[in-house]
Protein backbone atom coordinates (compact mmCIF):
# COMPACT_ATOMS: atom_id res chain seq x y z
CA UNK A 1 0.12 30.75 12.88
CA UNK A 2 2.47 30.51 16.10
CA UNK A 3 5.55 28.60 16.21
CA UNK A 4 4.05 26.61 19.09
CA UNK A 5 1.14 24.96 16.39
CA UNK A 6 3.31 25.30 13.87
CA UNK A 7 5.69 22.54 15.67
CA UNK A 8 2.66 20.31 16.56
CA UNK A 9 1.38 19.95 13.34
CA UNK A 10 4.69 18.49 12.55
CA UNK A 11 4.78 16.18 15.51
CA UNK A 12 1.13 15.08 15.00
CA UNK A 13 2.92 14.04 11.24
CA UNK A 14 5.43 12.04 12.74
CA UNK A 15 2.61 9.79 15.07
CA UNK A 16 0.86 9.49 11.93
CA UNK A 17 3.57 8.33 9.75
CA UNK A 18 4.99 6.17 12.21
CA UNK A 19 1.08 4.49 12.33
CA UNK A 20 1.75 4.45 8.62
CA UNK A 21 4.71 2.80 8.47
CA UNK A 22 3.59 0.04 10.92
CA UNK A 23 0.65 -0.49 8.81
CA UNK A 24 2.09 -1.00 5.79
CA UNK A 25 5.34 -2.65 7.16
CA UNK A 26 2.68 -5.44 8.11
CA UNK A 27 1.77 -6.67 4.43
CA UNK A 28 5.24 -7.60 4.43
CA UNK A 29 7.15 -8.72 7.89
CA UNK A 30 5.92 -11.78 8.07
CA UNK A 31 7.20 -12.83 4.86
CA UNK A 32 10.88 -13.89 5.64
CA UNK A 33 9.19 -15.54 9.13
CA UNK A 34 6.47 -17.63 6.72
CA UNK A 35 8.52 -21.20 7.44
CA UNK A 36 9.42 -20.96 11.22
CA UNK A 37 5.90 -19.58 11.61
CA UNK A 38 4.64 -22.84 9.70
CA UNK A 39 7.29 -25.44 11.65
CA UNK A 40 5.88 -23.85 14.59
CA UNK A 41 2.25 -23.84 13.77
CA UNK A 42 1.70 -26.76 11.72
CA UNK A 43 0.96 -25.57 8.67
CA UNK A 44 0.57 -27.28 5.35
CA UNK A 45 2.26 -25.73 2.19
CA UNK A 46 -0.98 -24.42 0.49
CA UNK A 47 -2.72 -23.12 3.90
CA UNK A 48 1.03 -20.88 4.78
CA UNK A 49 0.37 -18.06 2.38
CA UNK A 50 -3.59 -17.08 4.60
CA UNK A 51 -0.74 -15.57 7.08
CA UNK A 52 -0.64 -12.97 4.37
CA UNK A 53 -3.30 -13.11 2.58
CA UNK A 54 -5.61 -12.87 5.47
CA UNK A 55 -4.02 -9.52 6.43
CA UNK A 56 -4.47 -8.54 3.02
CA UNK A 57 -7.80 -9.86 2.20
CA UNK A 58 -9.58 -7.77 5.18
CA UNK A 59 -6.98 -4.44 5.16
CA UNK A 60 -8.25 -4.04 0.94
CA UNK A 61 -11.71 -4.86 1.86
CA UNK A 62 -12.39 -2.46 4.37
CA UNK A 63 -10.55 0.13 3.03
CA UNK A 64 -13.45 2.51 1.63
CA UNK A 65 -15.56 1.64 4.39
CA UNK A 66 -12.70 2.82 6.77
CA UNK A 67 -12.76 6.59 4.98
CA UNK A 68 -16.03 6.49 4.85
CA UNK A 69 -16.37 5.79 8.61
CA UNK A 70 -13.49 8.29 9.49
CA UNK A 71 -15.30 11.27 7.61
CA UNK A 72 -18.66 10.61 9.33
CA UNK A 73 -17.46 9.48 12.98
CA UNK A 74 -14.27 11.50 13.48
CA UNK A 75 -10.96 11.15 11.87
CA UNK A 76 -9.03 10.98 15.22
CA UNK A 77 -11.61 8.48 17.04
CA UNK A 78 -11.30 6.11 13.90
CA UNK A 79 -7.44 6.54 13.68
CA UNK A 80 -7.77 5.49 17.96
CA UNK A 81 -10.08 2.64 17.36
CA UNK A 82 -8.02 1.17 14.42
CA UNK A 83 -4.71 1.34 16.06
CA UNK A 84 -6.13 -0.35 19.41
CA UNK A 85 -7.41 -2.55 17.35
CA UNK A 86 -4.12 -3.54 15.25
CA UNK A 87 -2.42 -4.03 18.53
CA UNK A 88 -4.74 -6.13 20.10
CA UNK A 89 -4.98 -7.87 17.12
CA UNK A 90 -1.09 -8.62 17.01
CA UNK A 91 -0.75 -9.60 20.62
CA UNK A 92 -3.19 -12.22 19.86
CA UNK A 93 -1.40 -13.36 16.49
CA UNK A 94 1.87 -13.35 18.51
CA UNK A 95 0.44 -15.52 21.51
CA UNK A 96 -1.44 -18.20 18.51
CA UNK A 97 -1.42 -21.28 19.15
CA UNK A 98 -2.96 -23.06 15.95
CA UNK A 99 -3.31 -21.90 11.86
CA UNK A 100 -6.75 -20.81 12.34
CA UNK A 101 -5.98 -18.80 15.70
CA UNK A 102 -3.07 -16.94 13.56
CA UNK A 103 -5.18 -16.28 10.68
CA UNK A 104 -7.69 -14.70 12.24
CA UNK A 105 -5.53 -12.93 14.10
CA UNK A 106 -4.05 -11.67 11.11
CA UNK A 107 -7.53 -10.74 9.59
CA UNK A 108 -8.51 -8.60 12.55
CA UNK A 109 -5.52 -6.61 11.81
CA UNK A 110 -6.13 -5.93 8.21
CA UNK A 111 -9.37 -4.56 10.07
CA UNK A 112 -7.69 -2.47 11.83
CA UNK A 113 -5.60 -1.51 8.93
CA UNK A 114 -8.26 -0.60 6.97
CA UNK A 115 -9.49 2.02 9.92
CA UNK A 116 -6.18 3.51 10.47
CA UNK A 117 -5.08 3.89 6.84
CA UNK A 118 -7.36 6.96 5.63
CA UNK A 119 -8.16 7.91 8.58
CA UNK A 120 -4.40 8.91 9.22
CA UNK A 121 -3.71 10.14 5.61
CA UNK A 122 -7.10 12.66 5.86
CA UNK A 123 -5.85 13.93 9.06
CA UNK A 124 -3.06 14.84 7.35
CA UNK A 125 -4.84 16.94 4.42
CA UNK A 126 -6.82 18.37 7.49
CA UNK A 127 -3.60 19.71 8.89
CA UNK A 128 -1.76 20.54 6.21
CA UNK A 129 -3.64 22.65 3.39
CA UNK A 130 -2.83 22.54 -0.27
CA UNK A 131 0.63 24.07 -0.97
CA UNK A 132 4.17 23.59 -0.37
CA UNK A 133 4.12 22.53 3.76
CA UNK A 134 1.31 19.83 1.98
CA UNK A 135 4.02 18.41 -0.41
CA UNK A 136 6.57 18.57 2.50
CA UNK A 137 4.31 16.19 4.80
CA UNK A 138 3.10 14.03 1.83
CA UNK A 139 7.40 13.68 1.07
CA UNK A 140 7.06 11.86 4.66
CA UNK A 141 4.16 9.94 3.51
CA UNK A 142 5.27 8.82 0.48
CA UNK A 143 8.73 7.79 2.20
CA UNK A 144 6.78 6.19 4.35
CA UNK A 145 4.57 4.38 1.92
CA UNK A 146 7.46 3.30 -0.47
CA UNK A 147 10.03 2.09 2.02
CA UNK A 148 7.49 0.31 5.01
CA UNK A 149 7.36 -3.15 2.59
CA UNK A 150 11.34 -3.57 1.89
CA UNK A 151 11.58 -2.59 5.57
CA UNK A 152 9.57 -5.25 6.39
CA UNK A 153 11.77 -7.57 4.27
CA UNK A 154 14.38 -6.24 6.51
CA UNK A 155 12.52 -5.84 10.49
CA UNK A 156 11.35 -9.58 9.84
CA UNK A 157 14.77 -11.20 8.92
CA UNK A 158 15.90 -9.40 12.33
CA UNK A 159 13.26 -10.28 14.33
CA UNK A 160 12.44 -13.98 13.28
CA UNK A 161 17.02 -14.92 13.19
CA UNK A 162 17.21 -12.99 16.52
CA UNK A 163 14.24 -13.09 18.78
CA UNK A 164 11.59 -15.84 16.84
CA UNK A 165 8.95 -15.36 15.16
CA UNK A 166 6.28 -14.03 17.13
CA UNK A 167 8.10 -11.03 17.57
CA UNK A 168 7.32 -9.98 13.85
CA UNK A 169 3.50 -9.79 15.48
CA UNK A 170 4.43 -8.53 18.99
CA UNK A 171 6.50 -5.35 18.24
CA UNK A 172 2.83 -3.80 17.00
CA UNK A 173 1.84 -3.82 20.42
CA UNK A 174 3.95 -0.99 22.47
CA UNK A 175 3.74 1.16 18.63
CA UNK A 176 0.20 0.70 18.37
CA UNK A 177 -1.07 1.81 22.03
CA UNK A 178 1.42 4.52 22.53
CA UNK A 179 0.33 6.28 19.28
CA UNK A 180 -3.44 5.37 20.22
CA UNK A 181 -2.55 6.97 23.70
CA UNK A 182 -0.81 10.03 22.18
CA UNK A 183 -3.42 10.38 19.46
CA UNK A 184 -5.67 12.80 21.57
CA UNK A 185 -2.86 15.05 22.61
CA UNK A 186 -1.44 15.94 19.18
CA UNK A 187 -4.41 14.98 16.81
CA UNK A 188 -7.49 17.62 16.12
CA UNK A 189 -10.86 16.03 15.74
CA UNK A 190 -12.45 16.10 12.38
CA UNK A 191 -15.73 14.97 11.10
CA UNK A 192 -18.71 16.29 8.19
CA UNK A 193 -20.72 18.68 10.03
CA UNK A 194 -24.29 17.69 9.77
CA UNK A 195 -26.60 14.25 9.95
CA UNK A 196 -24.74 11.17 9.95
CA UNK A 197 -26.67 8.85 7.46
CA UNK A 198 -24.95 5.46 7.21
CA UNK A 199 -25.62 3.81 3.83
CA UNK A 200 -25.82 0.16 5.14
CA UNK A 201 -26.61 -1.27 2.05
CA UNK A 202 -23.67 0.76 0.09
CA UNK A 203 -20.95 -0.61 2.92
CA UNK A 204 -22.34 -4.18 2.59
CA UNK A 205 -21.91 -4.54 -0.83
CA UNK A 206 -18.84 -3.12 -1.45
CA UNK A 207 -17.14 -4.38 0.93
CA UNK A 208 -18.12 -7.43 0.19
CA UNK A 209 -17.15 -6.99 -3.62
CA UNK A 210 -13.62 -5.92 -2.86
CA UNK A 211 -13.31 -8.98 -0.42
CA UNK A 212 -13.88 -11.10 -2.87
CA UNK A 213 -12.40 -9.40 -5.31
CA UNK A 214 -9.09 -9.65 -3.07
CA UNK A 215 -9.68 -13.14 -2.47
CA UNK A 216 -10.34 -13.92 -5.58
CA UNK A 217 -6.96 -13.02 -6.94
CA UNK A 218 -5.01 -13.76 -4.18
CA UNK A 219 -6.26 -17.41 -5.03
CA UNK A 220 -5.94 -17.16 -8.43
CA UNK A 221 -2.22 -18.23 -9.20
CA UNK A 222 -3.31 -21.73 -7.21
CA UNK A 223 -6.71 -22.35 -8.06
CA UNK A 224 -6.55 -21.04 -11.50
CA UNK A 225 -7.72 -18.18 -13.54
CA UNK A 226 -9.69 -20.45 -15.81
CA UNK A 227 -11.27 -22.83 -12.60
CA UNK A 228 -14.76 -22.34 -12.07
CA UNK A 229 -14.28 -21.52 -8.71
CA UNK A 230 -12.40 -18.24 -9.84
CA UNK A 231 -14.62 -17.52 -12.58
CA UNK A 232 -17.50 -17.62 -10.47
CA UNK A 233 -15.40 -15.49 -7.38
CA UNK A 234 -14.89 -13.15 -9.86
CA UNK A 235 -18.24 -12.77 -11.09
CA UNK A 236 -19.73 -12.49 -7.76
CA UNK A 237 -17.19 -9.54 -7.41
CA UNK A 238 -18.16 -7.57 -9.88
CA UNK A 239 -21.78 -8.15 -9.33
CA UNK A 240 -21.36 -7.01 -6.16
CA UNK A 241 -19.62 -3.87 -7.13
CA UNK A 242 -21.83 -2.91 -10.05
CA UNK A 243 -24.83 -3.42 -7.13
CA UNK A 244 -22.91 -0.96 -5.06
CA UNK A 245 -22.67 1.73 -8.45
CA UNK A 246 -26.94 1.23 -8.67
CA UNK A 247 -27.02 1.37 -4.68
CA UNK A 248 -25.06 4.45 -5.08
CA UNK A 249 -26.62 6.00 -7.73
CA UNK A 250 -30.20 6.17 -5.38
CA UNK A 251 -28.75 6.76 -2.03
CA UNK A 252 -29.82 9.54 0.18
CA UNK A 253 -26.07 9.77 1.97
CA UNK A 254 -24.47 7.55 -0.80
CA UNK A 255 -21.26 6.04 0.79
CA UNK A 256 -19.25 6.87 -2.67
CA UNK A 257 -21.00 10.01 -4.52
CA UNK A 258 -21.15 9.28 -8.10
CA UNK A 259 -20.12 11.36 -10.14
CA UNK A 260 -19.30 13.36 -6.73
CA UNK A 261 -15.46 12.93 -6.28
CA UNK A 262 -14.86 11.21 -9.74
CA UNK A 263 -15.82 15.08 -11.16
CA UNK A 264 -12.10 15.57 -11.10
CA UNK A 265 -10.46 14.33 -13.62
CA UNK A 266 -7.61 14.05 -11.89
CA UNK A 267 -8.70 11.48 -8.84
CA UNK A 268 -10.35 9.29 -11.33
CA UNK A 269 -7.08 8.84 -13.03
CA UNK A 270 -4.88 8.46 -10.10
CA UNK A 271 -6.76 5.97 -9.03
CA UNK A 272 -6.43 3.85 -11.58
CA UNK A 273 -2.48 4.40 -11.99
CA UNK A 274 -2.67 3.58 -8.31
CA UNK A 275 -3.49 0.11 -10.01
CA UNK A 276 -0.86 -0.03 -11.90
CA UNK A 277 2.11 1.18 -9.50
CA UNK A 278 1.19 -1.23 -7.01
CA UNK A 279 0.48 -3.97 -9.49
CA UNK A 280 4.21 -3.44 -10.65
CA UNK A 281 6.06 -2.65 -7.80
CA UNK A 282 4.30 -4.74 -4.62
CA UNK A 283 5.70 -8.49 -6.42
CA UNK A 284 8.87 -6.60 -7.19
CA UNK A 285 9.70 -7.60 -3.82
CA UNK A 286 8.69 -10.97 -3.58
CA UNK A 287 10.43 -11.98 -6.90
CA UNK A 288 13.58 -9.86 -5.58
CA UNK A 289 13.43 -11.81 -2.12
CA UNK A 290 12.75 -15.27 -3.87
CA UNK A 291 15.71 -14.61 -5.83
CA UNK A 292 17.72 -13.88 -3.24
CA UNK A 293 16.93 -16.81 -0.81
CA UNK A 294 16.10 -19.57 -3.56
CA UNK A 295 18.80 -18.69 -6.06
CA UNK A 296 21.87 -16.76 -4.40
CA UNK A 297 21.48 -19.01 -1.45
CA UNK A 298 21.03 -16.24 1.42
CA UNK A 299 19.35 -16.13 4.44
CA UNK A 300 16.48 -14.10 5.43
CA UNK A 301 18.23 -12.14 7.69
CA UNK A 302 21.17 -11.53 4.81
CA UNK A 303 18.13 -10.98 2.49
CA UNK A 304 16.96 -8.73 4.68
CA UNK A 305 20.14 -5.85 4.82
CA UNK A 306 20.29 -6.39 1.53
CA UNK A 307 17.03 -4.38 1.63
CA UNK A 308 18.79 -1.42 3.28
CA UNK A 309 19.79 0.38 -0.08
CA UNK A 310 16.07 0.32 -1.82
CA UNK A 311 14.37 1.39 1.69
CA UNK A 312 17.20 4.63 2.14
CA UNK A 313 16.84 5.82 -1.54
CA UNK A 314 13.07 5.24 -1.31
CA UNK A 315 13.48 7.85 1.90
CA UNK A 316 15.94 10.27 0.16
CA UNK A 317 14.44 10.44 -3.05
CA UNK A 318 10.45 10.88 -1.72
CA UNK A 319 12.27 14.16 0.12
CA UNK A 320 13.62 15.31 -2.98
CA UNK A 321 9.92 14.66 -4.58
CA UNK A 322 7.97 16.63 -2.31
CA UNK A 323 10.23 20.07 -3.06
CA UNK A 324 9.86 19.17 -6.98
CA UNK A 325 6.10 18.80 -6.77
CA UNK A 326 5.72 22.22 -5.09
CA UNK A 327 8.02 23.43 -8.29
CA UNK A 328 6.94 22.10 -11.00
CA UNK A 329 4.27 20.00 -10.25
CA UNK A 330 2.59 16.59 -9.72
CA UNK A 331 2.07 15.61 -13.11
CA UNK A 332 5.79 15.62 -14.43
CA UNK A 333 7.25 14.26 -11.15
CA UNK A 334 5.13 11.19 -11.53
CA UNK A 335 5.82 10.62 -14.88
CA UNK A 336 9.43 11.15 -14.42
CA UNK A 337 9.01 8.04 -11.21
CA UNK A 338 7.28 5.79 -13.26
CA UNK A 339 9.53 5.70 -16.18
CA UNK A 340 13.03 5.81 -13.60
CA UNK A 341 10.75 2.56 -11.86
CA UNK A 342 10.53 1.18 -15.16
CA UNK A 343 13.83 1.53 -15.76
CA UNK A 344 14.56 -0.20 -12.56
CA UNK A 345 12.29 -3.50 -13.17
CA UNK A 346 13.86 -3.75 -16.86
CA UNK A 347 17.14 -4.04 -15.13
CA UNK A 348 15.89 -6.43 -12.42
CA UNK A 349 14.64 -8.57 -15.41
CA UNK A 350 18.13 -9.28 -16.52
CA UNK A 351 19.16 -11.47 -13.23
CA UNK A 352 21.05 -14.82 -13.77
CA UNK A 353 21.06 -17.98 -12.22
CA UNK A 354 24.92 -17.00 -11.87
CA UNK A 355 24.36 -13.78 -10.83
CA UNK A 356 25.06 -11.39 -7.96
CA UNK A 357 23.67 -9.17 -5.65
CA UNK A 358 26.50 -6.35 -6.72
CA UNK A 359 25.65 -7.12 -10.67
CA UNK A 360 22.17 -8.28 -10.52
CA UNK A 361 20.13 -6.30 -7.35
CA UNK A 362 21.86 -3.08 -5.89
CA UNK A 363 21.98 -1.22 -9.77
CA UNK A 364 18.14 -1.82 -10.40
CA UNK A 365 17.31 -1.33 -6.59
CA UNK A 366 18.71 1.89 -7.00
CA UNK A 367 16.57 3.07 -9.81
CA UNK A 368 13.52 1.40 -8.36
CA UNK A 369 13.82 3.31 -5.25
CA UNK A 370 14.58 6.86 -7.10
CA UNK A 371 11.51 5.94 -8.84
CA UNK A 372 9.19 4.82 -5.98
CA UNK A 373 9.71 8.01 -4.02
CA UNK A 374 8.90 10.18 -7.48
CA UNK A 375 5.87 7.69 -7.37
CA UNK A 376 4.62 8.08 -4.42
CA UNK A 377 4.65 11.42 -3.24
CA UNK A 378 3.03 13.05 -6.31
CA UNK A 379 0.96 10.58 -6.49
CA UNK A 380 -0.20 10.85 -2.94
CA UNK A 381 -0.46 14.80 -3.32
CA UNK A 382 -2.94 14.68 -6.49
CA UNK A 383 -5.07 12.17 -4.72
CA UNK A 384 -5.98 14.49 -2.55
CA UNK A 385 -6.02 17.69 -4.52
CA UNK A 386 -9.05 19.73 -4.75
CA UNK A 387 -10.65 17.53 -2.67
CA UNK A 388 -13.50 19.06 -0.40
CA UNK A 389 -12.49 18.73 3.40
CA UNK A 390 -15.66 16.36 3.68
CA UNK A 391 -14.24 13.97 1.22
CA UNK A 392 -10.57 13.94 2.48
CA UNK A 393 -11.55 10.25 4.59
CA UNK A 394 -13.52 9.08 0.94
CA UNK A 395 -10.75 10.54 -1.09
CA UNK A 396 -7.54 8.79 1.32
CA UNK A 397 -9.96 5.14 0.85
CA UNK A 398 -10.21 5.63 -2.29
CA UNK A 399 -6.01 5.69 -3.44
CA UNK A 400 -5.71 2.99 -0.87
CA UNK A 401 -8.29 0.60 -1.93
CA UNK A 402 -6.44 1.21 -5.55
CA UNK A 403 -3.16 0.02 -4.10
CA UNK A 404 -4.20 -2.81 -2.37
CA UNK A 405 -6.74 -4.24 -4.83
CA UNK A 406 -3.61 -3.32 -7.41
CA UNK A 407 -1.18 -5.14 -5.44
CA UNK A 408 -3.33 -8.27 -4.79
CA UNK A 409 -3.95 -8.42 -8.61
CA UNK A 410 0.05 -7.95 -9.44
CA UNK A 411 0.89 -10.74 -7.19
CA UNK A 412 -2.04 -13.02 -8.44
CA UNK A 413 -0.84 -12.44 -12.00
CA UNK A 414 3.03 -12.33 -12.21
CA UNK A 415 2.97 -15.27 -10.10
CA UNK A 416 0.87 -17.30 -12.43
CA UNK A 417 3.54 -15.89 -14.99
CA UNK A 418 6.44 -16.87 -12.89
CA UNK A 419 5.33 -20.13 -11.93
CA UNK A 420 4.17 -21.51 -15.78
CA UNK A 421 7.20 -20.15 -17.29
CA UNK A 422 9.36 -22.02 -14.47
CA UNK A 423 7.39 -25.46 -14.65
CA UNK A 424 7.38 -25.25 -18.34
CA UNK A 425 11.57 -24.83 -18.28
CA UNK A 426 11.85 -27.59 -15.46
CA UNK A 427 9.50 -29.94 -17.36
CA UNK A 428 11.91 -29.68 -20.41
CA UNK A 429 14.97 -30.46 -18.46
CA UNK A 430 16.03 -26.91 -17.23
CA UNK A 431 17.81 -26.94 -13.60
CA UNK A 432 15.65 -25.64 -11.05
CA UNK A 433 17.53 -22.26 -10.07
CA UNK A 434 17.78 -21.12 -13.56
CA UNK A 435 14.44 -21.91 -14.79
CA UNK A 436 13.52 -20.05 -10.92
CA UNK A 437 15.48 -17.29 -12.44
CA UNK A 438 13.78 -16.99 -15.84
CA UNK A 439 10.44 -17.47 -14.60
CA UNK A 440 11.27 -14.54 -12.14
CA UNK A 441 13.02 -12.68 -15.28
CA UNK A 442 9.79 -13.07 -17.22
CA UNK A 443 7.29 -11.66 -14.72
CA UNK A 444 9.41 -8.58 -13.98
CA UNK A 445 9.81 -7.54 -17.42
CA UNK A 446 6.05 -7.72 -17.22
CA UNK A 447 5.70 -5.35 -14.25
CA UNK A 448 8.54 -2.84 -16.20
CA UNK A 449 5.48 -2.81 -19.04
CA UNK A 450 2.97 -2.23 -16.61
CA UNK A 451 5.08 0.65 -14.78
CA UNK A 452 5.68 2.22 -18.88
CA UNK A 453 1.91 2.05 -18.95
CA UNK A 454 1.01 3.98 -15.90
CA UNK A 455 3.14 6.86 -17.19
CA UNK A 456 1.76 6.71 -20.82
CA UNK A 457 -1.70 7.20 -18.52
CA UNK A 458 -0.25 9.80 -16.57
CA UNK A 459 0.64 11.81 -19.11
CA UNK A 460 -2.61 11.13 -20.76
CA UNK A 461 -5.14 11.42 -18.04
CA UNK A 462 -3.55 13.48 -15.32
CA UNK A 463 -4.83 17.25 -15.96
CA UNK A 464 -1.48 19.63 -17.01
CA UNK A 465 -3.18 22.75 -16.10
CA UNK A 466 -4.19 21.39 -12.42
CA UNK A 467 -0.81 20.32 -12.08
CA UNK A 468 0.70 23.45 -12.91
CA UNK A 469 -2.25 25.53 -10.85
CA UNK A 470 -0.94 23.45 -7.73
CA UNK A 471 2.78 24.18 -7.85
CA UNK A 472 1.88 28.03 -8.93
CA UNK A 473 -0.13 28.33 -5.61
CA UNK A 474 2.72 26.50 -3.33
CA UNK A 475 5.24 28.55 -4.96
CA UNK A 476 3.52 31.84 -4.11
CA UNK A 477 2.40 30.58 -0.78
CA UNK A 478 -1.67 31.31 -1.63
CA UNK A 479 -1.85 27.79 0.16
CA UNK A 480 -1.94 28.69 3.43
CA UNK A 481 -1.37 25.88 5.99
CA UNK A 482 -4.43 25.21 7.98
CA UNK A 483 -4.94 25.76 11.78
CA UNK A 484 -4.23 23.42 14.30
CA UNK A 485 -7.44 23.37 16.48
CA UNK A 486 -7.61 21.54 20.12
């Protein structure tokens, strides 16, 4: 391979991280901008949290589609489409007017999420083969992935205390269409060679059963899990899925091959620790940033640099990941991320209503970011592994659609836990920031059990011997990387 493709490969990373970054940055930049967006807008209390929850309703629902789409149509054209579409999208959010302009605004761009998401992370199994370079690119990635929400935290104190809040909408713009524009130039076209049959029924039902799903939860902690309307949301949602596994099961071009991809062990169980990472880690932040704001008194744009520490480690240790992967494998890494993240949310658990950031937030951020770059790179790399180039859009959906429906359920749940402990401590006389605090405390020792569970699974599910096959083959380079075509 010449230098010359060599060095492109490695730029085409960069536009695709960068896409990445923006794309997951989203799920979280609005946050800190939630009550100038609703002074501005109008909004009542109950209807604020659809500026979120829209983008994350539509990004998790279309998800699977999105790979599917990507491996059939072209990985490139998809990754073009979505991006163009996210920026468009954003313009229009930035320029809204009313609550229902903005939400929809903010749906189309979970749409366009949803297309960029695997499209970008199978382009980059499609450049990078199995093997060491591989682990180097998914280190990006999973830097990337770990550090785009509490960068978010960060971007959208800056944006909303410095230039308002429609700039936490209209800085997508000039990223999206330059990296749509420079797509074509550094990106190779990839698609499954052969007839393109579209299983209509198999994308309309499952997309519809993980939109539901999403909104479902995301409704949850105000509705209530025991309200009918729940109930019956989340019955409909698992109708809808199980309709999909029958639809499947018959298909002539089944969207999702069953058994097909779920053969290896190994994808079938990081998928489901997928799950668990995000349901343990996404809320992290939002009890961490409620903490900060509601109960050390800081601003969002204080609670935002106080970010910086969790999003650099996240960076440094996902670099350190990707060379330990390659030597001893994905299996132990992981294991080794969960438990450090564990670690992390046990300490975050001990915060005080008297507390500080140095005592009660920089320690435990720390360990949390160690741990999410150990996460998320090995995680990332067996998601992937001995995957067929034809399923590298299905196989990228797939961990994606894990960590959003994961992180939808987290927040759905530890709220619920958050919020009854609190009202139960306030109704008994308890002031409001320390009853805050333990109702915060509670939930995060709940997500520390959930991260000690994923790595129990890990270490029970995730295949040794493929682990140790991988980082035998990067070490003696029988991974070649793969070609850069035009």
């Amino acid at each position: 391979m010449t230098s010359d493709t060599t060095d492109r490969r490695w730029l085409a990373l960069v536009l695709l991280a960068a896409a990445q970054f923006v794309v997951v940055l989203d799920a979280s930049i609005v946050n800190v901008a939630l009550p100038s967006i609703g002074k501005a807008l109008h909004f009542s209390q109950d209807d604020l949290s659809w500026v979120v929850n829209a983008y994350t309703l539509t990004f998790g629902g279309f998800l699977l589609l999105g790979g599917r789409l990507a491996d059939l149509l072209g990985r490139r054209r998809l990754f073009i489409v979505g991006l163009t579409l996210f920026a468009l999208a954003s313009l229009a959010g930035g320029l809204a007017q009313s609550e229902l302009w903005l939400i929809v605004a903010r749906a189309v761009q979970g749409l366009g999420a949803a297309l960029v998401s695997p499209a970008a992370l199978s382009l980059v199994t499609t450049l990078f083969a199995e093997g060491a370079d591989r682990n180097k690119a998914l280190g990006v990635w999973g830097a990337v992935a770990g550090s785009g929400a509490a960068a978010g935290v960060l971007f959208g104190g800056m944006l909303t205390e410095w230039a308002g809040w429609e700039w936490v909408l209209f800085v997508n713009v000039p990223i999206g269409l330059a990296a749509a524009a420079l797509a074509p130039r550094l990106l190779p076209e990839s698609r499954n060679e052969g007839p393109r049959h579209f299983d209509v029924a198999g994308a309309v039902s499952i997309t519809a059963g993980l939109s539901l799903l999403v909104y479902a939860l995301v409704r949850a902690s105000t509705v209530g899990w025991g309200a009918t309307q729940t109930l019956a949301e989340l019955g409909g949602a698992l109708a809808l899925i199980a309709a999909f596994v029958l639809i499947e099961l018959r298909a002539r071009s089944p969207l999702v091959p069953f058994p097909g991809i779920f053969r290896i062990r190994t994808i079938t169980g990081i998928n489901a620790i997928g799950v668990l990472v995000s349901l343990a880690l996404f809320s992290t932040f939002f009890f961490v940033s409620l903490y900060m704001q509601q109960v050390l008194g800081y601003d969002a744009l204080k609670a935002g640099f106080s970010y910086l520490p969790l999003a650099g480690g996240i960076v440094v240790s996902a670099g350190l990941a990707s060379s330990l992967v390659t030597r001893y494998g994905f299996k132990p890494v992981l294991i080794a991320g969960l438990l450090l993240t564990a670690v992390g949310l046990f300490w975050f658990s001990r915060i005080s209503a008297g507390g500080s950031y140095l005592g009660d937030v920089l320690g435990p951020s720390i360990f949390v970011a160690l741990g999410l770059g150990f996460v998320f790179v090995p995680m990332t790399v067996a998601a992937v592994a001995g995957v067929e180039p034809h399923e590298a859009g299905l196989a990228s959906g797939l961990i994606n659609t894990s960590q959003q429906v994961g992180g939808a359920l987290g927040l759905a749940v530890l709220a619920t836990i958050a919020n009854s402990h609190t009202a139960a401590l306030t109704k008994d006389g308890v002031a409001l920031p320390s009853a805050l605090t333990q109702g915060f405390a509670e939930a995060l020792t709940v997500a520390a059990v959930v991260a000690v569970a994923g790595a129990v699974l890990a270490f029970l599910v995730i295949s040794s011997r493929a682990s140790r096959e991988h980082a035998r083959a990067a070490q003696a380079g029988e991974l070649e990387s793969a070609a850069l075509s035009a």
